[in-house]
Protein backbone atom coordinates (compact mmCIF):
# COMPACT_ATOMS: atom_id res chain seq x y z
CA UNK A 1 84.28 81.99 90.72
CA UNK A 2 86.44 84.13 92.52
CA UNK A 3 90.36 82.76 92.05
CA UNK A 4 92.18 84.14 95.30
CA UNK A 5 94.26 86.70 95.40
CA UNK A 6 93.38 88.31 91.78
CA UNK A 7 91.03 90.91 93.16
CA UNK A 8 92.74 94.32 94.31
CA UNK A 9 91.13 95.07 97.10
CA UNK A 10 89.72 93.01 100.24
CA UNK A 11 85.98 91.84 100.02
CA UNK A 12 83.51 93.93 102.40
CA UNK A 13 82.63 90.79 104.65
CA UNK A 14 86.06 90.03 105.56
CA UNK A 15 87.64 90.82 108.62
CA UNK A 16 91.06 91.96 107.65
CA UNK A 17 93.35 93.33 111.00
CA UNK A 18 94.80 96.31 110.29
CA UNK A 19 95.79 98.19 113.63
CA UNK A 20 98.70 96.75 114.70
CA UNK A 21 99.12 94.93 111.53
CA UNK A 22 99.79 97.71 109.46
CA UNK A 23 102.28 100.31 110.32
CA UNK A 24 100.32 103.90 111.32
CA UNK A 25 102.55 105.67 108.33
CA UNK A 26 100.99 102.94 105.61
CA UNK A 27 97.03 103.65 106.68
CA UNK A 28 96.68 106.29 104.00
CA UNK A 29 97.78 103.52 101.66
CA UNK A 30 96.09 100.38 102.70
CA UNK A 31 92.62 102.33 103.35
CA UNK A 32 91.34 104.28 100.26
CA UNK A 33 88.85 107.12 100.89
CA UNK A 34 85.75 104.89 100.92
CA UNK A 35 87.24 102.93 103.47
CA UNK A 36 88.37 99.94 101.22
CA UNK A 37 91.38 97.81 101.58
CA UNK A 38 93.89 97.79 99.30
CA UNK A 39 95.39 93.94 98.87
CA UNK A 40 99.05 95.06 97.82
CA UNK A 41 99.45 98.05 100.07
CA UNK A 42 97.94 95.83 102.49
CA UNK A 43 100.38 93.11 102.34
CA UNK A 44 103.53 94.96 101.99
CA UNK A 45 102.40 97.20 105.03
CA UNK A 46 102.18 93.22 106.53
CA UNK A 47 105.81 92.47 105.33
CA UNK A 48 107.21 95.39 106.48
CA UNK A 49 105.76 95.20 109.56
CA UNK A 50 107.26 91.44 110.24
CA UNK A 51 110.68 92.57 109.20
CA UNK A 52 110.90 95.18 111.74
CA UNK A 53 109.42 92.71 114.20
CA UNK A 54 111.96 90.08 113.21
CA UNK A 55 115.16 92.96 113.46
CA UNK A 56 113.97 93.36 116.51
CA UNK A 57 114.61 89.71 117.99
């Protein structure tokens, strides 16, 4: 049994957003060279991304 958010990267089958999510600079971060998703690049890229959204308001 999978116990979420332990793994390191994002499963295959799930649809994670990334353009527009993530911001352009992080994409070498978030996406390793086989094209996987790195959860904790992934999420700070997300964090980041709201904070300059929210500065913005």
């Amino acid at each position: 049994m999978r116990h979420p958010n332990t793994t390191r990267h994002y499963d295959a089958a799930e649809n994670v957003p990334i353009k527009g999510v993530v911001p352009d600079g992080w994409l070498e971060a978030v996406v390793d060279a086989d094209g996987i998703i790195v959860r904790a690049c992934y999420e700070l890229g997300v964090i980041v991304s709201l904070i300059r959204i929210r500065s913005c308001l």
